[in-house]
C-alpha atoms as a PDB file:
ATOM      1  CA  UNK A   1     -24.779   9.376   0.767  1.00  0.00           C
ATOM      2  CA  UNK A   2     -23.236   5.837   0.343  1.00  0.00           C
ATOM      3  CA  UNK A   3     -20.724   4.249  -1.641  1.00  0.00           C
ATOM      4  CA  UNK A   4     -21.713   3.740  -4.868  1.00  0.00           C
ATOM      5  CA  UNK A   5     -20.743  -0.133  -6.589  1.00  0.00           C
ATOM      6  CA  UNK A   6     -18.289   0.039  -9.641  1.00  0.00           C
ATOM      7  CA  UNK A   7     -19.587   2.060 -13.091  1.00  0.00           C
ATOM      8  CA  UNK A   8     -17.457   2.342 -16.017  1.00  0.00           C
ATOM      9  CA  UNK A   9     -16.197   5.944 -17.572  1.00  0.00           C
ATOM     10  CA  UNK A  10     -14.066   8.593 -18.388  1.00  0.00           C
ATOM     11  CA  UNK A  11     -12.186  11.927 -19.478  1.00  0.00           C
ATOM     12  CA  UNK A  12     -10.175  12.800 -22.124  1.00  0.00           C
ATOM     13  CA  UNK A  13      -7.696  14.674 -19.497  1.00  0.00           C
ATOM     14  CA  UNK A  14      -7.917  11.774 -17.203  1.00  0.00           C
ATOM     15  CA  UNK A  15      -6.629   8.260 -17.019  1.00  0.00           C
ATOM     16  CA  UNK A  16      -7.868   5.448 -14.266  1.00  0.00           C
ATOM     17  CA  UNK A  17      -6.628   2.081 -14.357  1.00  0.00           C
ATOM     18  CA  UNK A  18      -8.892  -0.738 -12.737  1.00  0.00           C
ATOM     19  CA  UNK A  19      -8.165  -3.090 -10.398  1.00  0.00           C
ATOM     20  CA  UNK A  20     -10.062  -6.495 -10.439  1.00  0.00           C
ATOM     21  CA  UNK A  21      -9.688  -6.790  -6.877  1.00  0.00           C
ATOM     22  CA  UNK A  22     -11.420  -3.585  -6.044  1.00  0.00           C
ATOM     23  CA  UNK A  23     -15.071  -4.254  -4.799  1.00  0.00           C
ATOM     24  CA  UNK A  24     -18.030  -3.475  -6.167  1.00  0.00           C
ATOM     25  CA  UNK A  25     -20.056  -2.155  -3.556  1.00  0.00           C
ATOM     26  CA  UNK A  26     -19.632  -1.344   0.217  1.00  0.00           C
ATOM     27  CA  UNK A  27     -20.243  -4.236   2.484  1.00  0.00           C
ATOM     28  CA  UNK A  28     -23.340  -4.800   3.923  1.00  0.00           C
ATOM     29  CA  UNK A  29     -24.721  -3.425   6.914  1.00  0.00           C
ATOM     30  CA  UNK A  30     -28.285  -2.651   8.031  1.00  0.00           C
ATOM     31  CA  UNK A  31     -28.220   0.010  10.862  1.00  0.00           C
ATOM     32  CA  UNK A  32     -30.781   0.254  13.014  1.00  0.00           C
ATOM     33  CA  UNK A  33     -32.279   2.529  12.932  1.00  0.00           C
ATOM     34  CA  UNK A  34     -31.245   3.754   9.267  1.00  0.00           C
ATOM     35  CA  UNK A  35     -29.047   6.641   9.163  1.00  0.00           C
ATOM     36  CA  UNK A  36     -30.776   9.592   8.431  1.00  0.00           C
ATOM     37  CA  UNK A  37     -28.906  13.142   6.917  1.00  0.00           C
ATOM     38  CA  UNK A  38     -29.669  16.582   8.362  1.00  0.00           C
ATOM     39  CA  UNK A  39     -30.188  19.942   6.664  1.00  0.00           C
ATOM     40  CA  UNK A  40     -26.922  21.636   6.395  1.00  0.00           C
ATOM     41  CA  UNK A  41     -26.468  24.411   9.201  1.00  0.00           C
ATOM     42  CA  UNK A  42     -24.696  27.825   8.263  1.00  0.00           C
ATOM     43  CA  UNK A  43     -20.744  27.955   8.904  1.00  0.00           C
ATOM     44  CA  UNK A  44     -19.904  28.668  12.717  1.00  0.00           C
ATOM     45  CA  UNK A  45     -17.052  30.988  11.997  1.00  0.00           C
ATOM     46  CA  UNK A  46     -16.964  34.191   9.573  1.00  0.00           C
ATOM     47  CA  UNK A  47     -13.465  34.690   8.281  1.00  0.00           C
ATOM     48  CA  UNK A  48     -13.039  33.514   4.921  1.00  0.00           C
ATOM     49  CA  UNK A  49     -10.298  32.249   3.028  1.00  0.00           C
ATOM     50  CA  UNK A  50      -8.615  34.632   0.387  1.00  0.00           C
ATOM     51  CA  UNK A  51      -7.288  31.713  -1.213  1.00  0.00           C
ATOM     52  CA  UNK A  52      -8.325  29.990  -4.665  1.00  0.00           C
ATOM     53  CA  UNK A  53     -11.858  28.392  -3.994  1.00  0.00           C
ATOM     54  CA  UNK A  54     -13.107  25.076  -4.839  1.00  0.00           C
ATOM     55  CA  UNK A  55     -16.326  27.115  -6.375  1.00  0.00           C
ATOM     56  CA  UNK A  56     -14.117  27.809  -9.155  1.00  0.00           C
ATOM     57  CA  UNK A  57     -15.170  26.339 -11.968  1.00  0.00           C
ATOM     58  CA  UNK A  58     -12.043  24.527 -13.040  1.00  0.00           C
ATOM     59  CA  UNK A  59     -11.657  22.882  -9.018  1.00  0.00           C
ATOM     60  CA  UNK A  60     -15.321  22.440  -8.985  1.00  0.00           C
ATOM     61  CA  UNK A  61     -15.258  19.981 -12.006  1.00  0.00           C
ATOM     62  CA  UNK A  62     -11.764  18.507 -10.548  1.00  0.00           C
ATOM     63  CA  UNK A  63     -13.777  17.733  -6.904  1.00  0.00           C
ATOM     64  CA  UNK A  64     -16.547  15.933  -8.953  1.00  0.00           C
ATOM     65  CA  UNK A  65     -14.129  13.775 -10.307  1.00  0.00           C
ATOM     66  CA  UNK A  66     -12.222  12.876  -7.090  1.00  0.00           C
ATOM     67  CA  UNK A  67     -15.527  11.902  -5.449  1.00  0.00           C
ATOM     68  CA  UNK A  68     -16.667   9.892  -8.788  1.00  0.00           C
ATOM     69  CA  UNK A  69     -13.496   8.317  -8.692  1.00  0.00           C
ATOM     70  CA  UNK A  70     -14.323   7.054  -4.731  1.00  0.00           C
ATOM     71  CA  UNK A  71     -17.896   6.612  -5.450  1.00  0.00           C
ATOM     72  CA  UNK A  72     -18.145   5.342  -8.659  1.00  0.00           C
ATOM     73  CA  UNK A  73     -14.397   4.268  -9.710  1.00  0.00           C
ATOM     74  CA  UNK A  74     -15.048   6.527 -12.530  1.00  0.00           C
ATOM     75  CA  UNK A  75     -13.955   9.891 -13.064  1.00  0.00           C
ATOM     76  CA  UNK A  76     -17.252  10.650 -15.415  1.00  0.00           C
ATOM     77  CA  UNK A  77     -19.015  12.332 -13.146  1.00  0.00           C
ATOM     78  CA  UNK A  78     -21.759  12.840 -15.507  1.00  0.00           C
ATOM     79  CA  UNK A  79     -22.369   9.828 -16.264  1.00  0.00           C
ATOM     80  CA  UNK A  80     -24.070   8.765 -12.896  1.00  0.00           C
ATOM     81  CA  UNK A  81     -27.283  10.645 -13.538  1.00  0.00           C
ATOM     82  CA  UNK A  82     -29.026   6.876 -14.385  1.00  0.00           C
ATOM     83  CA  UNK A  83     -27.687   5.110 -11.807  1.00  0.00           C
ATOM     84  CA  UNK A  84     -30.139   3.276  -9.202  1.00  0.00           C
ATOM     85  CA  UNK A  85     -29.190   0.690  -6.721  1.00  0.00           C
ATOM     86  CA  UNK A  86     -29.465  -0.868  -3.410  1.00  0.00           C
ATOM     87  CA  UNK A  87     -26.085  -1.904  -2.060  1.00  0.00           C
ATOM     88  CA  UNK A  88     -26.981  -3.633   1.005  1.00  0.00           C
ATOM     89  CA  UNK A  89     -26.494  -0.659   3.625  1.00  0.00           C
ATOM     90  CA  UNK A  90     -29.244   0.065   5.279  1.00  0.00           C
ATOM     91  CA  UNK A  91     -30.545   2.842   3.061  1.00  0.00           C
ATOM     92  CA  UNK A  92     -32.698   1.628   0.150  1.00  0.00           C
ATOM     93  CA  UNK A  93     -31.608   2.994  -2.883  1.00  0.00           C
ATOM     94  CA  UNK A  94     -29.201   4.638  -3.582  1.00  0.00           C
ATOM     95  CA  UNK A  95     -28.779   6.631  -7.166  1.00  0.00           C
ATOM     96  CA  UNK A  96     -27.429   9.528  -9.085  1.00  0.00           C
ATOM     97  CA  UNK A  97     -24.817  11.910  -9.376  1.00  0.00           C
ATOM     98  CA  UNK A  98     -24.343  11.940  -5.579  1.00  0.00           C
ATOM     99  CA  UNK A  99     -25.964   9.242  -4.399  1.00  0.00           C
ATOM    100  CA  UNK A 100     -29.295   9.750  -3.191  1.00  0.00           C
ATOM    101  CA  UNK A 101     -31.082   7.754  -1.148  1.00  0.00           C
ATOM    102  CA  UNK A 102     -34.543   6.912  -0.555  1.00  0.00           C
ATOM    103  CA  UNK A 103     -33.772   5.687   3.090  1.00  0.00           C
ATOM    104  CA  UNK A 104     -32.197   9.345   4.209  1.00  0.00           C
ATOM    105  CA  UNK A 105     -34.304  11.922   2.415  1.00  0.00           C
ATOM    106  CA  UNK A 106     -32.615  13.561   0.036  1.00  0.00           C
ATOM    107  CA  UNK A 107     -33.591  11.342  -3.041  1.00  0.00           C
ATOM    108  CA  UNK A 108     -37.349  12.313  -1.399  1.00  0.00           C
ATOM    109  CA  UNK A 109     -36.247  16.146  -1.794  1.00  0.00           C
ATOM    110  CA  UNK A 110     -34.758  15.467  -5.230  1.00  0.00           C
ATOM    111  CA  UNK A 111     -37.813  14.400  -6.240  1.00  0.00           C
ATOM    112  CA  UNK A 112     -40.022  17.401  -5.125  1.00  0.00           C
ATOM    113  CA  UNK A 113     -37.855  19.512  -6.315  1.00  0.00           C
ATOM    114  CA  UNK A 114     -37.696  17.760  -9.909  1.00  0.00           C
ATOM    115  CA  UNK A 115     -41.876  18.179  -9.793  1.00  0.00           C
ATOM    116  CA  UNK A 116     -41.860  21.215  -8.546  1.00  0.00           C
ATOM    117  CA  UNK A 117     -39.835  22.512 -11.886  1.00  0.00           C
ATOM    118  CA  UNK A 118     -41.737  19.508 -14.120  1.00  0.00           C
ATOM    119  CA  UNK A 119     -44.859  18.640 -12.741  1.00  0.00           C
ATOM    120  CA  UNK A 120     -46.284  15.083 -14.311  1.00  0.00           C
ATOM    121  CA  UNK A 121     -42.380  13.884 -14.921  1.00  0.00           C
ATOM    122  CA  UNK A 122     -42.419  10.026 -14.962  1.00  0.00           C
ATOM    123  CA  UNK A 123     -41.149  10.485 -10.929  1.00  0.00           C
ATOM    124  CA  UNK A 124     -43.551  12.185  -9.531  1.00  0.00           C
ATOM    125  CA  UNK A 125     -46.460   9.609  -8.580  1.00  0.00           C
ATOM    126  CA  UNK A 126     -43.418   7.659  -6.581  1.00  0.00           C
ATOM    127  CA  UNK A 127     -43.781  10.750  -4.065  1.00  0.00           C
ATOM    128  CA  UNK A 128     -46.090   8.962  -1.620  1.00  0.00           C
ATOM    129  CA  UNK A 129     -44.010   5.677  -2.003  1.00  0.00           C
ATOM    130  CA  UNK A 130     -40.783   7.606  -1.296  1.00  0.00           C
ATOM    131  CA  UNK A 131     -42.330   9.457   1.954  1.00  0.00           C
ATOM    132  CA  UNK A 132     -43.561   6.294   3.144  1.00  0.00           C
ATOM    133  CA  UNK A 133     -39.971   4.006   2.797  1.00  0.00           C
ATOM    134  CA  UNK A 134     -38.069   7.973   4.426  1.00  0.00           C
ATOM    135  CA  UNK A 135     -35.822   6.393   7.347  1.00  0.00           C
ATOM    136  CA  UNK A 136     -36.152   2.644   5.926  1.00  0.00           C
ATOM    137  CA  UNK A 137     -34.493   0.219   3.829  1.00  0.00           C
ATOM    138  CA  UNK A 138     -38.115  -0.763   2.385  1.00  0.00           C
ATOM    139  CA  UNK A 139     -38.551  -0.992  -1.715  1.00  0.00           C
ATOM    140  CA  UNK A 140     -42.664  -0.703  -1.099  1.00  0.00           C
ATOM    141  CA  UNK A 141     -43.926   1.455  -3.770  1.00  0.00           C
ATOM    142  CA  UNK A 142     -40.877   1.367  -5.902  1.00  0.00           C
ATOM    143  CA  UNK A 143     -39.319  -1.319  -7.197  1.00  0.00           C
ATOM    144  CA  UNK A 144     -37.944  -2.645 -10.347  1.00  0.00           C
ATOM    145  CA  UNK A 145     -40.466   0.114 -11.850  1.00  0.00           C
ATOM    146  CA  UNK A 146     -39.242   2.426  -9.880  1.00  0.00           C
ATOM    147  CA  UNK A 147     -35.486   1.865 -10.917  1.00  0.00           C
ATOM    148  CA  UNK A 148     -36.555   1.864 -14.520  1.00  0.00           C
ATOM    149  CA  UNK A 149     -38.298   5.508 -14.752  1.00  0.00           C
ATOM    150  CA  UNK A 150     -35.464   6.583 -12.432  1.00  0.00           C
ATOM    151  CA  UNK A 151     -32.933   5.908 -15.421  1.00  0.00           C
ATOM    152  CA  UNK A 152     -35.819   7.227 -17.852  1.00  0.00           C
ATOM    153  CA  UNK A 153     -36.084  10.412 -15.740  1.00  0.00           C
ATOM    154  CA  UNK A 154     -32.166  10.866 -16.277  1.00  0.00           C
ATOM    155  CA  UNK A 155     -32.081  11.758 -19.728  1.00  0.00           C
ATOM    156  CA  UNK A 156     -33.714  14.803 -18.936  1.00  0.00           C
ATOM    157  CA  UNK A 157     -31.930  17.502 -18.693  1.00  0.00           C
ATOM    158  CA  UNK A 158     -34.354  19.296 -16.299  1.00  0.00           C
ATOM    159  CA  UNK A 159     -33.657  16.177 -13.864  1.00  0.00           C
ATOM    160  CA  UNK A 160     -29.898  16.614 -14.389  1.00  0.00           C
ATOM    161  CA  UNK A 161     -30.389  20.401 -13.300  1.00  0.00           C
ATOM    162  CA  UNK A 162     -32.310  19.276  -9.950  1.00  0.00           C
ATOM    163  CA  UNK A 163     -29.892  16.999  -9.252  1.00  0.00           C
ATOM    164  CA  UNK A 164     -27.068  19.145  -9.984  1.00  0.00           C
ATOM    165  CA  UNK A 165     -28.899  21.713  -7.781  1.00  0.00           C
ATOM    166  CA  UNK A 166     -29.502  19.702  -4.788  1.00  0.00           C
ATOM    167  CA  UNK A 167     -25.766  18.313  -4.870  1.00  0.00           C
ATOM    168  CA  UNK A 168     -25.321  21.663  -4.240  1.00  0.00           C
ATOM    169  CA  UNK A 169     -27.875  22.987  -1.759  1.00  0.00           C
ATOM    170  CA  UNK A 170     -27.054  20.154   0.456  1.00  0.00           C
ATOM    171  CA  UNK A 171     -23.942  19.068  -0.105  1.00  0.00           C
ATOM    172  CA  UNK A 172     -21.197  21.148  -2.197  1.00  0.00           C
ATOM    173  CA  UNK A 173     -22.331  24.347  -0.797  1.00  0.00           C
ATOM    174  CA  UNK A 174     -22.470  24.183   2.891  1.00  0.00           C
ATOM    175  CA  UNK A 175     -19.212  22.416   2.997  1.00  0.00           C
ATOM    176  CA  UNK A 176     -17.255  24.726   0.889  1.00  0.00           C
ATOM    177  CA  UNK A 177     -18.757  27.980   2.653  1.00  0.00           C
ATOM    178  CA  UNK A 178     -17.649  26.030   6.359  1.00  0.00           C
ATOM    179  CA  UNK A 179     -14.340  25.409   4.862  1.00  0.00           C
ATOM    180  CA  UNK A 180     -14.195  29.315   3.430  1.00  0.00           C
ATOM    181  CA  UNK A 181     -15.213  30.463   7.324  1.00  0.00           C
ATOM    182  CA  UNK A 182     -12.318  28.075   9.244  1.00  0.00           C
ATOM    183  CA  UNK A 183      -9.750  29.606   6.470  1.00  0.00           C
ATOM    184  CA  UNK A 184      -9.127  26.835   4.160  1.00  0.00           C
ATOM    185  CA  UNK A 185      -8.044  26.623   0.440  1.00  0.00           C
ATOM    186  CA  UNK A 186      -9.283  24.649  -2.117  1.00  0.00           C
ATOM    187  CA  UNK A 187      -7.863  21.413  -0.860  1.00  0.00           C
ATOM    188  CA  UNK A 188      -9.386  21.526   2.852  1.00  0.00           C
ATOM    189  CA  UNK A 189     -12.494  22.627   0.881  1.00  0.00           C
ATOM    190  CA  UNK A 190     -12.790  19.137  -1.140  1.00  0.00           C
ATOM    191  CA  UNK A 191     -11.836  17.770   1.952  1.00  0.00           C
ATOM    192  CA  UNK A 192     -14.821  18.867   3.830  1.00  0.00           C
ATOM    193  CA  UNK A 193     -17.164  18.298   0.647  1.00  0.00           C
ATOM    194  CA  UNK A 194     -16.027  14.377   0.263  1.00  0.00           C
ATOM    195  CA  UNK A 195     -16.796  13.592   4.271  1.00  0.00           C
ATOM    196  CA  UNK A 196     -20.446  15.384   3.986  1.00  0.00           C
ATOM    197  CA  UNK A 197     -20.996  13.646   0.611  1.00  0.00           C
ATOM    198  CA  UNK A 198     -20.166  10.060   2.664  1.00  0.00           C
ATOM    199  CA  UNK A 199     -21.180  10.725   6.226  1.00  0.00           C
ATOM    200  CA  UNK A 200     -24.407  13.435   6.121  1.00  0.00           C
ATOM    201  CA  UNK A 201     -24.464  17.219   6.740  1.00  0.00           C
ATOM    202  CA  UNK A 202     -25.216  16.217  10.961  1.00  0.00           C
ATOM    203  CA  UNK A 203     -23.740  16.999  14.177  1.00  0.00           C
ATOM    204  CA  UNK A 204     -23.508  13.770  15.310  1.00  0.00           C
ATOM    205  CA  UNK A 205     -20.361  11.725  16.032  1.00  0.00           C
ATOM    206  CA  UNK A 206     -19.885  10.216  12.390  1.00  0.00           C
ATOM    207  CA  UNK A 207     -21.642  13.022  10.563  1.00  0.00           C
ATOM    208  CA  UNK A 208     -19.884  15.895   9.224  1.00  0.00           C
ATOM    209  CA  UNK A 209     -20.287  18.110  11.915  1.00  0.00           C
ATOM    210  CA  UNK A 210     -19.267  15.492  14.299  1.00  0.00           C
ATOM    211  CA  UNK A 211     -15.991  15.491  12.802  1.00  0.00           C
ATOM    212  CA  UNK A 212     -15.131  18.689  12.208  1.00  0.00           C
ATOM    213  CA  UNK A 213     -15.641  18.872  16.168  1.00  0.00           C
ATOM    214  CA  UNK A 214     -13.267  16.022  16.784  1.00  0.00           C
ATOM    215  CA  UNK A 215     -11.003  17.839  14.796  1.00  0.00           C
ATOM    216  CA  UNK A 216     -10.931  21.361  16.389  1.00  0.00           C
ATOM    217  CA  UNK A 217     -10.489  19.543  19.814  1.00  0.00           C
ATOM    218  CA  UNK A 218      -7.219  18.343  18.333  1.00  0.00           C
ATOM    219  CA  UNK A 219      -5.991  21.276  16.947  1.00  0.00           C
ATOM    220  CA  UNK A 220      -7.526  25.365  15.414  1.00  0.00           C
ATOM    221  CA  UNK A 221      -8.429  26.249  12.225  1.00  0.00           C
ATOM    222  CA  UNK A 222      -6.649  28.898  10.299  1.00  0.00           C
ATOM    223  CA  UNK A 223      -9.434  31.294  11.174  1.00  0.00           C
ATOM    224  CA  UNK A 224      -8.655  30.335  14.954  1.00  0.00           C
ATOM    225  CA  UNK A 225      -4.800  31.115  14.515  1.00  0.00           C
ATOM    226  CA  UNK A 226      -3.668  27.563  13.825  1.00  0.00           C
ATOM    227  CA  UNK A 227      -1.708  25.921  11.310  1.00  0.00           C
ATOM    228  CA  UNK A 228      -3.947  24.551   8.408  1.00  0.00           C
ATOM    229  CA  UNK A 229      -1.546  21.263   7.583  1.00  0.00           C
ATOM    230  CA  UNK A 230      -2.115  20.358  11.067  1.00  0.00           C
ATOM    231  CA  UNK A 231      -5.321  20.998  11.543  1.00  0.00           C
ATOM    232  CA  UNK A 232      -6.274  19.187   8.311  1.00  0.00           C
ATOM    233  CA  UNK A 233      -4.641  16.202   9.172  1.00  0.00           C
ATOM    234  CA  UNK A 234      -6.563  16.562  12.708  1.00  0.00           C
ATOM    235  CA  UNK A 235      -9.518  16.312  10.618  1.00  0.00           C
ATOM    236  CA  UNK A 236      -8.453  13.385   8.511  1.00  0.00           C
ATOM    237  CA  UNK A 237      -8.006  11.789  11.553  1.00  0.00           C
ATOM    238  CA  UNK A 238     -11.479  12.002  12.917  1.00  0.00           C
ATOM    239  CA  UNK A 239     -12.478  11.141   9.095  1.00  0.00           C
ATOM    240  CA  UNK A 240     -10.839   8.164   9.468  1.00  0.00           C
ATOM    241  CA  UNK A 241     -12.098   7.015  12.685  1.00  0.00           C
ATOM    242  CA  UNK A 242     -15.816   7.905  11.641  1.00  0.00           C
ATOM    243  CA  UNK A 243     -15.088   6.049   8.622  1.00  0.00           C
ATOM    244  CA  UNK A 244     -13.816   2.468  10.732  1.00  0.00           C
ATOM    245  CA  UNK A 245     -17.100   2.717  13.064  1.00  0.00           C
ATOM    246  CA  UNK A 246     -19.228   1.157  10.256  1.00  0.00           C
ATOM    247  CA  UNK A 247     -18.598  -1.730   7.811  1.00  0.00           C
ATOM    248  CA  UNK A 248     -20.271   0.506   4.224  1.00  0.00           C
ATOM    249  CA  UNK A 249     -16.945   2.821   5.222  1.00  0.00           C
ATOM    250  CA  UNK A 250     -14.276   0.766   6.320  1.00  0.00           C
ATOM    251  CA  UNK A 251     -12.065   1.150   3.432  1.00  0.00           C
ATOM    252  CA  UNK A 252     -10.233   3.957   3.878  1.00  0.00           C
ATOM    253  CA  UNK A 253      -8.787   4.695   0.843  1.00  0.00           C
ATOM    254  CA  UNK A 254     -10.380   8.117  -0.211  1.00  0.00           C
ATOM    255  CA  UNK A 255      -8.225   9.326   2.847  1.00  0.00           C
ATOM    256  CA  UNK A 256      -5.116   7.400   2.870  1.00  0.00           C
ATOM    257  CA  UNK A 257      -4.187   7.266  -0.561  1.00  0.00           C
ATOM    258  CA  UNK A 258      -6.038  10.419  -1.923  1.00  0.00           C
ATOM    259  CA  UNK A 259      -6.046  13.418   0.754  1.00  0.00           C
ATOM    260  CA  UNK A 260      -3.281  12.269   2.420  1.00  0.00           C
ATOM    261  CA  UNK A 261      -1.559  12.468  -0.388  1.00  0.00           C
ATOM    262  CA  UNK A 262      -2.086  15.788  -1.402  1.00  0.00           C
ATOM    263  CA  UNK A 263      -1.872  17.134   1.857  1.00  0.00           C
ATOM    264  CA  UNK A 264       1.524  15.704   2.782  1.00  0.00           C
ATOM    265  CA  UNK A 265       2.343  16.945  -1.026  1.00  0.00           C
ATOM    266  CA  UNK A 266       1.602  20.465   0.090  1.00  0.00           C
ATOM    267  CA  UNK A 267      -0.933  21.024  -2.317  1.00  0.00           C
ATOM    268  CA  UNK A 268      -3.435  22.795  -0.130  1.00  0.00           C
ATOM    269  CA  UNK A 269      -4.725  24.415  -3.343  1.00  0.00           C
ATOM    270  CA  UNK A 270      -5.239  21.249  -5.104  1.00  0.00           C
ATOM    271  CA  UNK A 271      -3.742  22.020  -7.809  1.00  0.00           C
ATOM    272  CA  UNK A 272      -3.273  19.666 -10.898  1.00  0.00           C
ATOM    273  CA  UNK A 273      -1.565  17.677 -12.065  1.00  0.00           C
ATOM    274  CA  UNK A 274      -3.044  15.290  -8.899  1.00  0.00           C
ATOM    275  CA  UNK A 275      -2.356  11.186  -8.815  1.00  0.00           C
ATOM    276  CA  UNK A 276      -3.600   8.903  -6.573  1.00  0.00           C
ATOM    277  CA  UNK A 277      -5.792   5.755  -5.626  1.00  0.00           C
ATOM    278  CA  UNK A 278      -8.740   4.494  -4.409  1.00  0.00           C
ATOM    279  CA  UNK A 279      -9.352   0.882  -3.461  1.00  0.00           C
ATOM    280  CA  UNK A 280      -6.511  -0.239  -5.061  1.00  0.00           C
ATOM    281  CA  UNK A 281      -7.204   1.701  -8.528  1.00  0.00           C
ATOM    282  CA  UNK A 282      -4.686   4.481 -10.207  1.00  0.00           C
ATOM    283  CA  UNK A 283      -6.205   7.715 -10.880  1.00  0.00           C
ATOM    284  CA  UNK A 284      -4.212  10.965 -12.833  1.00  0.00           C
ATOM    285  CA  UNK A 285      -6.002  14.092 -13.439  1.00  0.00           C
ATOM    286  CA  UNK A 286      -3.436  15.984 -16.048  1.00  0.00           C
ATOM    287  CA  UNK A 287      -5.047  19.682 -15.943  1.00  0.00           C
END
C-alpha cells in the first residue's frame, strides 16, 4: 500500500477544504529490491479490549474516511474503486479502494479472488501478466489496457465486494484483532489499521510488525499492564521514524496532525465530532 495522488470527493456529514500546495502523489523512489507485503500473522497476545471496536459499523465507515482522506485527500472512500496509477515508487500500479499494487501482491490476490467469484471478468486474462511483474515496477502485460478494464472492472459490484473483502482479509482485520489482543480502543485500533494500510502486514523494521516491536521496547500495552496514551504515542513514534526512512512516506502528516491529535485530545475511542489535517488540507467529520 502506497500513497495514493489527489482524487476529488465527498460526504454529506463531512467537509475537506483543499490546499493547492498539497502534492499530488508521493515522491519518487524506486527501492531495490521492491517492497514486497506479507500475509498478516495472528495477534501475539489474547486479551481483548472491552472497549467500543473499530468493527463497529459506524467507526468502521469513520476509519475509511480518515485513510481516504491521507490516501486520496478525499473522504469518499467509495469512490476509489476505479482508480489505477503508477506514482513513481517502486511498485507498479497502484489502484483501488486501498491501494493495491501489482509490484507487492495483493492487487495479484485481488484479482484471483475477483475470478474465482466471476470467472471470464474483463481482469482475469491479466493473471499471467500480473504474476510475472509480482516484486517489480514492470507495466509488461498491462498497460494503458490494463488501466482501462481496471476502471471497467470497477463498476461491478462483484469487484467492489472482492475488494472490499481483501481490504479486509489483509488489512482491516488483522490490525484491528492485534489492536483488540494488546487492549486498545477504537482509536489505537485505526491507529494500527492506517500503518499496515501504508507500510505492509511484515515483521520487518518499517513494516507493521516492525513497529509495533519498536514500540513495546519503549513502553507495554494495556494487555501488558501499561498505560495505553503512552504506549500509543510509543508507537507513533516508531510510525514516524518508519515513515522518514523512505522518500513515498516522508510527509508525516497522517501522524502529526491526525493521530496526534486525537490522542493528545483523549479520544482513545475516536469518537466524533474529529478535525484535523493532512498535507496541509482541513478535514471535519460531524457524526
Amino acid at each position: 500500500m502506497t500513497n495514493i495522488p489527489t482524487t476529488t470527493g465527498g460526504k454529506a456529514t463531512a467537509t475537506a477544504a483543499p490546499s493547492s500546495a498539497k502534492p499530488t502523489a508521493k515522491p519518487s523512489t524506486t527501492p531495490s529490491p521492491t517492497p514486497t507485503k506479507s500475509q498478516p500473522t495472528a495477534p501475539t497476545s489474547a486479551p481483548a479490549s472491552s472497549a467500543a471496536g473499530l468493527d463497529d459499523a459506524r467507526k468502521k465507515e469513520i476509519a475509511m474516511e480518515l485513510v481516504s482522506s491521507a490516501e486520496n485527500s478525499s473522504l469518499d472512500w467509495k469512490a476509489q474503486y476505479s482508480y489505477i496509477e503508477d506514482i513513481g515508487d517502486g511498485r507498479g500500479y497502484t489502484a483501488g479502494i486501498i491501494g493495491f499494487c501489482s509490484g507487492t501482491g495483493d492487487m495479484l490476490e485481488l484479482v484471483q479472488a475477483y475470478t474465482a467469484t466471476e470467472p471470464g471478468n474483463v481482469l482475469a486474462k491479466y493473471l499471467p501478466a500480473l504474476k510475472k511483474v509480482n516484486n517489480t515496477d514492470s507495466h509488461t502485460g498491462l498497460g494503458n489496457a490494463f488501466v482501462a478494464d481496471w476502471k471497467t472492472a470497477a463498476k461491478d459490484t462483484v469487484f467492489q465486494t472482492a475488494q472490499n473483502n481483501e481490504r479486509d482479509r489483509v488489512y482491516f482485520n488483522p490490525a484491528v484483532n492485534q489492536a483488540k489482543a494488546d487492549g486498545l480502543r477504537a482509536l489505537g485500533q485505526f491507529i494500527y489499521y492506517d500503518a499496515i494500510v501504508m507500510h505492509g502486514p511484515g515483521d520487518d523494521p518499517t513494516s507493521f510488525g516492525g513497529i509495533r516491536a519498536a514500540a513495546m521496547k519503549k513502553a507495554k500495552t494495556p494487555a501488558q499492564g501499561g498505560n495505553e496514551t503512552t504506549y500509543l504515542n510509543a508507537f507513533l513514534d516508531a510510525r514516524k521514524a518508519a515513515m522518514l526512512t523512505e522518500a513515498a512516506h516522508d510527509d508525516t502528516s497522517r501522524v502529526d496532525t491526525e493521530q496526534r491529535v486525537f490522542l493528545n485530545n483523549g479520544n482513545l475511542d475516536l469518537n466524533p465530532p474529529l478535525s484535523w489535517k493532512t498535507y496541509g488540507d482541513s478535514y471535519t467529520i460531524k457524526s
